[in-house]
C-alpha atoms as a PDB file:
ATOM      1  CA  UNK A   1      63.786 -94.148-118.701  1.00  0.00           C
ATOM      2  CA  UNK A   2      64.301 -97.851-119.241  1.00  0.00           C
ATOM      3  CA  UNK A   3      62.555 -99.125-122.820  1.00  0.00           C
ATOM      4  CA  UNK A   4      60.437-101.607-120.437  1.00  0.00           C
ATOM      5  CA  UNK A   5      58.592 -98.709-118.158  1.00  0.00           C
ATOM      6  CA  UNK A   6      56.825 -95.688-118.752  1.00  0.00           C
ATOM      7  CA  UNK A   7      55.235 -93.301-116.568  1.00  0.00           C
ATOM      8  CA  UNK A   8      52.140 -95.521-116.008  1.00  0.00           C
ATOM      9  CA  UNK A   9      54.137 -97.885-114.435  1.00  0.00           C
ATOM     10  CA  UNK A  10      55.394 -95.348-112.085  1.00  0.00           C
ATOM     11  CA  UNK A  11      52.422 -94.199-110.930  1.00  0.00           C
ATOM     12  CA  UNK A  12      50.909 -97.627-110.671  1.00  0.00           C
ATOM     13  CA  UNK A  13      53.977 -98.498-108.175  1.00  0.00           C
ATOM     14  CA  UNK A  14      53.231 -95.594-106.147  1.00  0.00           C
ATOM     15  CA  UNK A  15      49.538 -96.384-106.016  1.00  0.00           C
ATOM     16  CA  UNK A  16      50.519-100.194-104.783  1.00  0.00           C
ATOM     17  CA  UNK A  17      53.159 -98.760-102.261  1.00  0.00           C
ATOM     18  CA  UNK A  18      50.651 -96.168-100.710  1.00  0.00           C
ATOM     19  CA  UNK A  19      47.746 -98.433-100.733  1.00  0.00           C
ATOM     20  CA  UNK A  20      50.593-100.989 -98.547  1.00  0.00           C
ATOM     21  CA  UNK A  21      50.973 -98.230 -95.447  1.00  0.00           C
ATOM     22  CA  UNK A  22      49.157 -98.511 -92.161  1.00  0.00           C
ATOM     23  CA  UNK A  23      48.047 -94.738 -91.602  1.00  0.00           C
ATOM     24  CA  UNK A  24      47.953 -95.009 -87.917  1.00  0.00           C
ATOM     25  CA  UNK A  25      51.868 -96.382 -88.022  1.00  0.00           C
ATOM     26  CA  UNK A  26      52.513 -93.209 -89.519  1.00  0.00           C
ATOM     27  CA  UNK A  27      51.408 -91.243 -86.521  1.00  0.00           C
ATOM     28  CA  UNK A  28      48.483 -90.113 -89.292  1.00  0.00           C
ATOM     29  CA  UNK A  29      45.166 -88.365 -86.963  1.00  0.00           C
ATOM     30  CA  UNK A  30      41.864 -90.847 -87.452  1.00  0.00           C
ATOM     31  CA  UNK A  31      39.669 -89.783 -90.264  1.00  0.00           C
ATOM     32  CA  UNK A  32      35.891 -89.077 -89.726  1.00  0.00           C
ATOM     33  CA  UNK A  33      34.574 -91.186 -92.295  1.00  0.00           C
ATOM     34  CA  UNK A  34      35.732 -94.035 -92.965  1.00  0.00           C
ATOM     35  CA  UNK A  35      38.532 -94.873 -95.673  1.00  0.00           C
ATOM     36  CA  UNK A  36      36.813 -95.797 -99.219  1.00  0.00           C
ATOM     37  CA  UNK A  37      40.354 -97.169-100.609  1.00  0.00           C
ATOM     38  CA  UNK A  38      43.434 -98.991 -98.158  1.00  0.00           C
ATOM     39  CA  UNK A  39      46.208 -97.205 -97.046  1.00  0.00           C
ATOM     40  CA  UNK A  40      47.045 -93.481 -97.577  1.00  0.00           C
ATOM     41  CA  UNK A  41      45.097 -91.140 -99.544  1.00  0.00           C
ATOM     42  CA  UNK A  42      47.395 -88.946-102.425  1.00  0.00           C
ATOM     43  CA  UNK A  43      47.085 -85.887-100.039  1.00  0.00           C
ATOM     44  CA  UNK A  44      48.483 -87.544 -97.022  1.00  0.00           C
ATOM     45  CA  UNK A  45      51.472 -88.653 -99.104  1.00  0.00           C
ATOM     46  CA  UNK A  46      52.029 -85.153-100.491  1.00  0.00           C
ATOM     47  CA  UNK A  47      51.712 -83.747 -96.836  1.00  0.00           C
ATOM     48  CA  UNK A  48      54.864 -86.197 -95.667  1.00  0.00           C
ATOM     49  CA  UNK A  49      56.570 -85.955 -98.879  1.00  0.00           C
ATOM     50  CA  UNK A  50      56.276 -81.670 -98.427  1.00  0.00           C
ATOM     51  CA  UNK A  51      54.594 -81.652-102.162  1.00  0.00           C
ATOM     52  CA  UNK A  52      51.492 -80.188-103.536  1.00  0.00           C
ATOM     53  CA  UNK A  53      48.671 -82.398-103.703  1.00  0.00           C
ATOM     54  CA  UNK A  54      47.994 -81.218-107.532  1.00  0.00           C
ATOM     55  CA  UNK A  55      51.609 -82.111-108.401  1.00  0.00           C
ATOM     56  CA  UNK A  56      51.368 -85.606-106.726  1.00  0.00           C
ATOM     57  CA  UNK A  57      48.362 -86.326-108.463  1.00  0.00           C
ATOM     58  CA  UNK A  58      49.884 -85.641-111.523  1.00  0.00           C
ATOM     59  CA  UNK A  59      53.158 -87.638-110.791  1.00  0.00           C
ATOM     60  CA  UNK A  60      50.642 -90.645-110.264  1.00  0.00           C
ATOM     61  CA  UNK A  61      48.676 -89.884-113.450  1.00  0.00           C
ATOM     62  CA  UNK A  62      51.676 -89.967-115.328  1.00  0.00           C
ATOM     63  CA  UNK A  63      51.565 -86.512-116.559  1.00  0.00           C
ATOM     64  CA  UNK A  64      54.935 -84.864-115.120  1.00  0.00           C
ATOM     65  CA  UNK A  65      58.412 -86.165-114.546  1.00  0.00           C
ATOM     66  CA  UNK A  66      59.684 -86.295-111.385  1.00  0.00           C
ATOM     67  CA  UNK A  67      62.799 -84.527-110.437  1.00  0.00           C
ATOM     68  CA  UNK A  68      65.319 -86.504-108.475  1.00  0.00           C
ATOM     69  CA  UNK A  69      64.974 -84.722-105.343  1.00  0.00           C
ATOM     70  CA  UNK A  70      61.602 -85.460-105.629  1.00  0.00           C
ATOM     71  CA  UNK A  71      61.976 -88.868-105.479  1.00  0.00           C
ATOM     72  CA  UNK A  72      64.193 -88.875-102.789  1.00  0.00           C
ATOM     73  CA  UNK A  73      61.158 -87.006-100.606  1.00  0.00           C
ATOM     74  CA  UNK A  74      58.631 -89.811-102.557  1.00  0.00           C
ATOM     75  CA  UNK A  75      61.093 -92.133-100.803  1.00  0.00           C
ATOM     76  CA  UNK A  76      61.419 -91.335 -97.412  1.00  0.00           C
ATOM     77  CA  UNK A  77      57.759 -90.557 -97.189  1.00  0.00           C
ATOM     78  CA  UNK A  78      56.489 -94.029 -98.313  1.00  0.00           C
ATOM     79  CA  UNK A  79      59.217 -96.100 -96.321  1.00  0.00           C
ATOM     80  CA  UNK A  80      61.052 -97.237 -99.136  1.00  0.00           C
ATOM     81  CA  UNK A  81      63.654-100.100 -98.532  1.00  0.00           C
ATOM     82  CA  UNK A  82      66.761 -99.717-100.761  1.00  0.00           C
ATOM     83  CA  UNK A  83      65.564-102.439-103.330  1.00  0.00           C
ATOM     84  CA  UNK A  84      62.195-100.215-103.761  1.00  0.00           C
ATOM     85  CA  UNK A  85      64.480 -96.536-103.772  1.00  0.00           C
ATOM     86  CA  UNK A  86      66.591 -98.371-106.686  1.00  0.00           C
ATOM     87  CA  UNK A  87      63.525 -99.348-108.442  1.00  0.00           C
ATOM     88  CA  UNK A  88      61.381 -96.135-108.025  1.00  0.00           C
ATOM     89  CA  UNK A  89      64.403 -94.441-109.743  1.00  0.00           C
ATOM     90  CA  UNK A  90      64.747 -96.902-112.451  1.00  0.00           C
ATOM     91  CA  UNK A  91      60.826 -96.767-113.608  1.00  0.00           C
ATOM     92  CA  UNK A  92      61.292 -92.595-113.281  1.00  0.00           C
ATOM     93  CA  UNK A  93      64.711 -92.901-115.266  1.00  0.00           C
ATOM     94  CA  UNK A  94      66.767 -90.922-113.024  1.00  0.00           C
ATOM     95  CA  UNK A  95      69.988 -91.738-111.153  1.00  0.00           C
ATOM     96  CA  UNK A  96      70.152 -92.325-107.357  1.00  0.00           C
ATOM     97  CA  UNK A  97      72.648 -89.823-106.149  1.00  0.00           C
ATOM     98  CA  UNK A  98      71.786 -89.622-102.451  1.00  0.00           C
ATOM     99  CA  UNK A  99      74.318 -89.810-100.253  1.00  0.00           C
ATOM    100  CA  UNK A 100      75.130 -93.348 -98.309  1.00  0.00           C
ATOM    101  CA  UNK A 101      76.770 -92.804 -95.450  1.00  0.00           C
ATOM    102  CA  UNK A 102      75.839 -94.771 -92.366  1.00  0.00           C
ATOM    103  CA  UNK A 103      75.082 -92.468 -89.520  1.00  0.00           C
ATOM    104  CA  UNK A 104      76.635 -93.140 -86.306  1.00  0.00           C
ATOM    105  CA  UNK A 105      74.355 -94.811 -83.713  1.00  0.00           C
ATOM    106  CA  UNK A 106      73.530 -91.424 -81.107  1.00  0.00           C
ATOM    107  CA  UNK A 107      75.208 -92.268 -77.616  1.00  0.00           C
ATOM    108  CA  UNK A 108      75.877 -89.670 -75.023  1.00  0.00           C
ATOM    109  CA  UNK A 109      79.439 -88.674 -74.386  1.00  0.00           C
ATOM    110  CA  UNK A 110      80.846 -89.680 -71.120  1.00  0.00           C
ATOM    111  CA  UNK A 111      81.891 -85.995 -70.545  1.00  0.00           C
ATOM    112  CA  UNK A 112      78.078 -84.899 -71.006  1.00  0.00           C
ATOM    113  CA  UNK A 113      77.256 -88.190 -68.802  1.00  0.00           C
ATOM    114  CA  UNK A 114      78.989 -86.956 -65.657  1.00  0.00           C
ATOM    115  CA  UNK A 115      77.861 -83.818 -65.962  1.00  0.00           C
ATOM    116  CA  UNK A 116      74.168 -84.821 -65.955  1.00  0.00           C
ATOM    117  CA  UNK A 117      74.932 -86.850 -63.389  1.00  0.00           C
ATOM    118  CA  UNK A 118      76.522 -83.871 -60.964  1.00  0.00           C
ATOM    119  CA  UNK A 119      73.252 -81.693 -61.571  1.00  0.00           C
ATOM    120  CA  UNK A 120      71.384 -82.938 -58.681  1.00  0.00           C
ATOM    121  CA  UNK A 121      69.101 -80.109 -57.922  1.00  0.00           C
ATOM    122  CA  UNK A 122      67.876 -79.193 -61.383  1.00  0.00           C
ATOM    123  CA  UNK A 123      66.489 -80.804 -64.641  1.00  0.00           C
ATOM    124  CA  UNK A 124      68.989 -81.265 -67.274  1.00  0.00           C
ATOM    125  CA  UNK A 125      68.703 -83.551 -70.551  1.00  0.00           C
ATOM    126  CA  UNK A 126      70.559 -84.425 -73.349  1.00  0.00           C
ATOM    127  CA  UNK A 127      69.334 -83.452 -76.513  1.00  0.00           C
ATOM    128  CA  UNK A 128      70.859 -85.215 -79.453  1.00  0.00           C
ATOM    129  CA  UNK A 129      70.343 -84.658 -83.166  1.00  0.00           C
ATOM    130  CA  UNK A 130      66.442 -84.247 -84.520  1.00  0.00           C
ATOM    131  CA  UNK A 131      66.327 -83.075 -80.612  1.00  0.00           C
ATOM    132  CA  UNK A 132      65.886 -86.500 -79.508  1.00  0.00           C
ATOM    133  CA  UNK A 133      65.933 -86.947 -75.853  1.00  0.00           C
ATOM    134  CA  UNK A 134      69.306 -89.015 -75.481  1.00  0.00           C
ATOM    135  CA  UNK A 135      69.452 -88.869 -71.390  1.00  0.00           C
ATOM    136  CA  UNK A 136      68.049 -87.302 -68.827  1.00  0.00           C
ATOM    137  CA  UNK A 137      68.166 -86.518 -65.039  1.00  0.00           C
ATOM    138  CA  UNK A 138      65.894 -87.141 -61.934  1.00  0.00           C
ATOM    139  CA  UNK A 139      64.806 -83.204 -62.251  1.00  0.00           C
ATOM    140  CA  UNK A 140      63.964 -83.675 -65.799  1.00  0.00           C
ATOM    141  CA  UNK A 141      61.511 -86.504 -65.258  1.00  0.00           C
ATOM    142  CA  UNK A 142      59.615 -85.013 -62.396  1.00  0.00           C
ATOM    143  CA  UNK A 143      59.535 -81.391 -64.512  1.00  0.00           C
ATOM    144  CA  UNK A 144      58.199 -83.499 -67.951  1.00  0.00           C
ATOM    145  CA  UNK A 145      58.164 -87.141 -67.469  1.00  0.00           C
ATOM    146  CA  UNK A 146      60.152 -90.410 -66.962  1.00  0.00           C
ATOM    147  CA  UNK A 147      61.321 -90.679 -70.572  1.00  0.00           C
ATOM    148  CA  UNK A 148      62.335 -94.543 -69.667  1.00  0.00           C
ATOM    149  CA  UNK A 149      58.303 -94.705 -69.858  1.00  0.00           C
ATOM    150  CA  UNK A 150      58.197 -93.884 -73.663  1.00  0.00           C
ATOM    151  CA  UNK A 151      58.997 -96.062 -76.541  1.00  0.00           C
ATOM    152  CA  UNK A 152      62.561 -94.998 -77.475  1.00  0.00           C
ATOM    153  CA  UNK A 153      61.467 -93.606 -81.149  1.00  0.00           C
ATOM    154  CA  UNK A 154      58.708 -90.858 -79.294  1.00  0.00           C
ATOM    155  CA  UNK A 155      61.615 -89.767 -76.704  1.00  0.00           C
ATOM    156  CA  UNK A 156      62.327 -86.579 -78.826  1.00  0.00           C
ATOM    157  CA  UNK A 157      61.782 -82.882 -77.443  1.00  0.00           C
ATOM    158  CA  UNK A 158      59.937 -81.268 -80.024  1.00  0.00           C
ATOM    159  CA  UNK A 159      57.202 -84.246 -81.245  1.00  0.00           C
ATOM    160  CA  UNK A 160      56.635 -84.106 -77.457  1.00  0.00           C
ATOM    161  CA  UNK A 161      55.851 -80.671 -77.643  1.00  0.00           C
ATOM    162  CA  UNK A 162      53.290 -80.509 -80.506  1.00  0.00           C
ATOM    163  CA  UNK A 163      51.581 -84.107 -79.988  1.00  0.00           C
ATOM    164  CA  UNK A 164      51.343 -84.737 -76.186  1.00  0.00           C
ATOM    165  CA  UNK A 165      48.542 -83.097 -74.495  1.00  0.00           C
ATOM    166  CA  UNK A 166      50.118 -82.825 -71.207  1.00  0.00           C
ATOM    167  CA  UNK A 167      53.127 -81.721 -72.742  1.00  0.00           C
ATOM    168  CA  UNK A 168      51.699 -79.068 -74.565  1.00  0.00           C
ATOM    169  CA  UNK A 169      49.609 -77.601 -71.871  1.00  0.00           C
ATOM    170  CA  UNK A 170      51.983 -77.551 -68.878  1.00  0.00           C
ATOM    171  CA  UNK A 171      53.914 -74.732 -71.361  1.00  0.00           C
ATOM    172  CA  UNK A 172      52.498 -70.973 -70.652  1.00  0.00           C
ATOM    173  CA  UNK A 173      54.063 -69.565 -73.712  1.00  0.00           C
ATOM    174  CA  UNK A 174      53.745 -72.956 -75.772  1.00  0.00           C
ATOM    175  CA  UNK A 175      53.662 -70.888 -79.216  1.00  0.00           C
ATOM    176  CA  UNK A 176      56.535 -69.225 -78.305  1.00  0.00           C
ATOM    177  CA  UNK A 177      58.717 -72.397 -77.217  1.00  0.00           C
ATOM    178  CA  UNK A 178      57.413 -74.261 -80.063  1.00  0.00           C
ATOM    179  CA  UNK A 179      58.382 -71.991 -82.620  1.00  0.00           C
ATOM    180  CA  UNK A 180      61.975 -71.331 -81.060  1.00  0.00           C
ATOM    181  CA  UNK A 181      62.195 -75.284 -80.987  1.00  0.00           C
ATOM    182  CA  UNK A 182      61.704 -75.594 -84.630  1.00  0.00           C
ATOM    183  CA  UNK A 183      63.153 -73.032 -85.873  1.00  0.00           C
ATOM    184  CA  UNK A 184      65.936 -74.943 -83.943  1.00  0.00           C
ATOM    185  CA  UNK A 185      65.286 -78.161 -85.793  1.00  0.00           C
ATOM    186  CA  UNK A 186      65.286 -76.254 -88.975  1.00  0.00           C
ATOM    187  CA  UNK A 187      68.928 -74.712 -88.774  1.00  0.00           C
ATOM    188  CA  UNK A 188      70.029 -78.184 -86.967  1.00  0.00           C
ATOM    189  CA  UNK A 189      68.320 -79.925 -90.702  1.00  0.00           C
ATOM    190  CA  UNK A 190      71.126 -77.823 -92.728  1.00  0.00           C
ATOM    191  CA  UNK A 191      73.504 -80.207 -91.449  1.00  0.00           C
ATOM    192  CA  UNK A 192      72.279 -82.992 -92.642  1.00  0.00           C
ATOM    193  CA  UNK A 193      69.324 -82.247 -94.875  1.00  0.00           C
ATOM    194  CA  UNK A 194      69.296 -86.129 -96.333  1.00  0.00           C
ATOM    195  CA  UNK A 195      69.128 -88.058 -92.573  1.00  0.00           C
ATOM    196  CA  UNK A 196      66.155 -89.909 -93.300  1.00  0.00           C
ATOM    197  CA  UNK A 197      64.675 -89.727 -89.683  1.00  0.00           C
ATOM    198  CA  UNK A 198      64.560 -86.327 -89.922  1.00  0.00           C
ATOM    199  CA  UNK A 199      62.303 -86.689 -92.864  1.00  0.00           C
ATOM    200  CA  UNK A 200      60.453 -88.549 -91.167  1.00  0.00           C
ATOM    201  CA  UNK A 201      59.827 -86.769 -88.008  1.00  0.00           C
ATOM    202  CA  UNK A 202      59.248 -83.202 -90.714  1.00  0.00           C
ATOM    203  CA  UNK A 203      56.679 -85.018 -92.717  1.00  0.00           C
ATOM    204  CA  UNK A 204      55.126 -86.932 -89.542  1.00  0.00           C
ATOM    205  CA  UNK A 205      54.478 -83.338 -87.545  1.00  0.00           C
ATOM    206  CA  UNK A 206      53.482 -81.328 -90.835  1.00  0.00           C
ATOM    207  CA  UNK A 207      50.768 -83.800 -91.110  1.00  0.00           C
ATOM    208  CA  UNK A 208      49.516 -83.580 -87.550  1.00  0.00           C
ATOM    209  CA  UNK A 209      49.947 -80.328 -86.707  1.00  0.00           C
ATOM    210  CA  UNK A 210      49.111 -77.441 -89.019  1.00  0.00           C
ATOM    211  CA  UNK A 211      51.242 -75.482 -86.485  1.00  0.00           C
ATOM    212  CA  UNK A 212      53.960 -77.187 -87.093  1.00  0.00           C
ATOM    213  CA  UNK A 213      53.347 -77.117 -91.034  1.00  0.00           C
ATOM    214  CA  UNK A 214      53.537 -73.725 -91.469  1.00  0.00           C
ATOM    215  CA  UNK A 215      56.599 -72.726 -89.207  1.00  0.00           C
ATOM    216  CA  UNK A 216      58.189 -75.543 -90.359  1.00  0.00           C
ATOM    217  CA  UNK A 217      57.901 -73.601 -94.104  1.00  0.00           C
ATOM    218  CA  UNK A 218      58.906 -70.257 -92.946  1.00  0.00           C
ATOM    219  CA  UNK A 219      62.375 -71.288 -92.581  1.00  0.00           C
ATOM    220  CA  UNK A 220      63.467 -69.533 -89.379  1.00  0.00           C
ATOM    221  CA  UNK A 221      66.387 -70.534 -87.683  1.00  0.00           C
ATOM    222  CA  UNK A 222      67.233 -70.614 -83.887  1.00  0.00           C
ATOM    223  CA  UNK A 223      70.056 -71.848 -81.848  1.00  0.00           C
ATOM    224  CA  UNK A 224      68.365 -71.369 -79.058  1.00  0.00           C
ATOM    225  CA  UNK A 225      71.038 -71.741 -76.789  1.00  0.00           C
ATOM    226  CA  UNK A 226      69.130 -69.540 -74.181  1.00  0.00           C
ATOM    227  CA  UNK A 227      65.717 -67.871 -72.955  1.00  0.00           C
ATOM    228  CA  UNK A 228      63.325 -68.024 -70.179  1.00  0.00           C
ATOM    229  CA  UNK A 229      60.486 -70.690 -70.003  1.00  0.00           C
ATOM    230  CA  UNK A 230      57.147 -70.520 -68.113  1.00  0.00           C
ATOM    231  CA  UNK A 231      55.461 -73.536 -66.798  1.00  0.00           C
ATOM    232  CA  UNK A 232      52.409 -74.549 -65.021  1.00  0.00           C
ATOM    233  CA  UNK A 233      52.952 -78.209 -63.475  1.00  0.00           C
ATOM    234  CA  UNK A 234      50.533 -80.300 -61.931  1.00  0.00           C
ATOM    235  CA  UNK A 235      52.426 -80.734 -58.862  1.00  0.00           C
ATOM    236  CA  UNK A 236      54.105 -77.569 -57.987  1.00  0.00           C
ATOM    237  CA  UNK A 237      52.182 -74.902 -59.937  1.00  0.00           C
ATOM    238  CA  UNK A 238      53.923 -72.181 -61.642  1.00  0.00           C
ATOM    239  CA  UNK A 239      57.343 -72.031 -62.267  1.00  0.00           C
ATOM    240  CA  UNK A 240      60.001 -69.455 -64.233  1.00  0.00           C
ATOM    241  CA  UNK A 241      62.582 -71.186 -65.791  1.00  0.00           C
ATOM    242  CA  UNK A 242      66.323 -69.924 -67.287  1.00  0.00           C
ATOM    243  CA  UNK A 243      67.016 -72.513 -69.632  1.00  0.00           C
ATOM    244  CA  UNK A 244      70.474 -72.965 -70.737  1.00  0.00           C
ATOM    245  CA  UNK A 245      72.111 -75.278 -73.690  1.00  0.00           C
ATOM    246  CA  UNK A 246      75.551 -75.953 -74.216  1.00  0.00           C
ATOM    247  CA  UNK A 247      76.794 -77.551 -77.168  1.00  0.00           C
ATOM    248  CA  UNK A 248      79.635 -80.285 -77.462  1.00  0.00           C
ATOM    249  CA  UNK A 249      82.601 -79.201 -78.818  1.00  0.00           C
ATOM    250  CA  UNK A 250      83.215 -82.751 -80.668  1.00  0.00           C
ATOM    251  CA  UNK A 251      80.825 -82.339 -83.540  1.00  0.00           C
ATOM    252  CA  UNK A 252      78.136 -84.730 -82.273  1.00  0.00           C
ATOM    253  CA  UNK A 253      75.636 -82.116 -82.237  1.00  0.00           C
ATOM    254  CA  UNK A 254      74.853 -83.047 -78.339  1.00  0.00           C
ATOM    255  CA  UNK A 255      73.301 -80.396 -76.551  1.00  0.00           C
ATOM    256  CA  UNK A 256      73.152 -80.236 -72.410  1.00  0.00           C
ATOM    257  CA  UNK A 257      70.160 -78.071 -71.733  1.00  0.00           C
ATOM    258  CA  UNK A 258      70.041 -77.005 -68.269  1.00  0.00           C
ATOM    259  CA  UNK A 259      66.613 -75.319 -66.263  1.00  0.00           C
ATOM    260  CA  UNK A 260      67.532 -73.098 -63.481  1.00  0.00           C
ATOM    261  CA  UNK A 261      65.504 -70.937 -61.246  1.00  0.00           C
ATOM    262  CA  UNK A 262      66.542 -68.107 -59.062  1.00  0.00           C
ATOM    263  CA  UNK A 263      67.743 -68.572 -55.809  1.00  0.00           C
ATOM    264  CA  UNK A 264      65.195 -67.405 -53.600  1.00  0.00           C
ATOM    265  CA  UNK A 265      62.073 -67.344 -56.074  1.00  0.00           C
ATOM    266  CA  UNK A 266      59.231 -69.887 -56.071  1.00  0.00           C
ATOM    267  CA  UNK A 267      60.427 -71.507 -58.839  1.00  0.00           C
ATOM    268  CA  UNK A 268      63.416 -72.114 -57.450  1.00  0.00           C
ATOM    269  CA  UNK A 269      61.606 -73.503 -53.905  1.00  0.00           C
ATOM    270  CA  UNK A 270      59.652 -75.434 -56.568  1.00  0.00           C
ATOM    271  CA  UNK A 271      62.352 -77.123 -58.391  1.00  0.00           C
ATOM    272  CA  UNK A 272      63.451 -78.004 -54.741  1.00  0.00           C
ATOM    273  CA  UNK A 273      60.299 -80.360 -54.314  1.00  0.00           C
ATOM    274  CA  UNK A 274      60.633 -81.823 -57.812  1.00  0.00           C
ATOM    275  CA  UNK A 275      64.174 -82.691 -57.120  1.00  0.00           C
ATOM    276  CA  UNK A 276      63.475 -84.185 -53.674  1.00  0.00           C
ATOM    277  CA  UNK A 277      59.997 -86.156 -55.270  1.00  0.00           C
ATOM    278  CA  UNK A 278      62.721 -87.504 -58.237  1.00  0.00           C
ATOM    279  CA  UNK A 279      61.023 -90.499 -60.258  1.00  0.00           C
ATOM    280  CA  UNK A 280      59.935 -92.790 -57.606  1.00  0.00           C
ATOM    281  CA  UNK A 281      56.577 -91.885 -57.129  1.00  0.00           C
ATOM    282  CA  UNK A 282      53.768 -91.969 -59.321  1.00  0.00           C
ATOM    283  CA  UNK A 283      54.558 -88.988 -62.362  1.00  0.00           C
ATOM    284  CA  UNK A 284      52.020 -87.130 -64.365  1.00  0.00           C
ATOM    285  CA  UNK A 285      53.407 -88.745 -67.234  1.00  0.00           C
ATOM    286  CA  UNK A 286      53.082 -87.066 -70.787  1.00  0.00           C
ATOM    287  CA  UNK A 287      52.098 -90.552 -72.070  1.00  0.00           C
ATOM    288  CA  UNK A 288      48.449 -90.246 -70.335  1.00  0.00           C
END
């Protein structure tokens, strides 16, 4: 530790940096009562930053050290700029050794492109890494929603899935798919276990959804590259789904997931009329 800072200081710059953050930018749930000091509260920041509350308010009290994979946690869960992660390790005397290598900008392949494009008759989407929703076909958006409709940063599968009402409640089995999906997102994380949006879509659904907290710790992994999904939709009732994900075989980590139906069912008559109904008319949008 530098001879000009001390553990005080440290925990005086992560009282100023916490008392700085808009809880509702965070995606945070409103409080009851209202807020007696600005910005988060210490267990809010140990919820993002995957901590223990006790062991935060320590850190802050200056009464333990922080390791340097704690910081790097500390970081991403107080949206640190660089100048602020070089200075948070400087006051805790530890050397930033995160990796810095710029990830590639997500764009769909033109391969994956044409084949969304051929799948007329069925919803199929893109899934990039974190599961983001990267494209998507006319099937997809009558099934969930016109994803052109959402800011670009909430297009992602699985914060659809826990945080959207209408999302949530059009799955039968939504336990089920939620736990496959992040159980997905967990073995998908072991790639890449430093990609800061990751961190922040972890620490964003731990604290909203206790769900979501406590899969999320149990460390199962999924490919889920296949399975059967049950849906109830507004429009066409109930529907039983094969769904289907092939990977890319250039290392992008794009996934084409694919809902089918068998020929002959319901659900396949049903996925008929959401095809032919596409996303010009008025959708039951999972932003309501």
């Amino acid at each position: 530790m530098s001879p000009t800072s001390g553990p005080g200081e440290l925990g005086a710059f992560l009282k100023a940096r916490r008392a700085q953050l808009d809880p509702r930018e965070l995606g945070l749930p409103e409080q009851e009562s209202r807020r007696k000091v600005a910005g988060l509260r210490r267990e809010e920041v140990a919820q993002l930053a995957a901590i223990s509350v006790d062991y935060y308010t320590r850190l802050e009290q200056g009464r333990v050290r922080a390791s340097a994979s704690v910081l790097a946690t500390l970081a991403r869960a107080l949206r640190l700029d660089e100048d602020q992660q070089r200075y948070l390790y400087q006051l805790a005397g530890k050397t930033d050794a995160r990796p810095r290598r710029r990830r590639p900008v997500q764009r769909v392949r033109p391969a994956m492109r044409r084949l969304l494009d051929q799948l007329t008759a069925t919803p199929a989407i893109v899934l990039g890494r974190r599961l983001d929703v990267l494209e998507w076909n006319a099937g997809a958006a009558a099934l969930y929603t016109d994803f052109s409709r959402l800011p670009a940063d909430r297009r992602n599968y699985l914060y659809l899935l826990f945080t959207d009402p209408v999302m949530r409640g059009m799955h039968l089995e939504w336990e089920h798919d939620a736990r496959d999906a992040v159980a997905a997102l967990r073995m998908e994380s072991g790639a890449d276990p430093d990609d800061p949006e990751l961190a922040r879509l972890v620490g964003e659904l731990s604290v909203r959804d206790a769900d979501f907290r406590t899969w999320w710790a149990e460390h199962r992994v999924n490919n889920a590259a296949y399975g059967t999904k049950r849906y109830r939709h507004p429009l066409v009732g109930d529907l039983t789904l094969d769904c289907d994900t092939w990977s890319s075989p250039d290392g992008s980590g794009q996934r084409l997931m694919v809902l089918t139906a068998e020929p002959g069912t319901p659900s396949h008559d049903a996925l008929r009329i959401l095809a032919s109904w596409g996303t010009g008319q008025p959708s039951d949008s999972l932003t309501r």
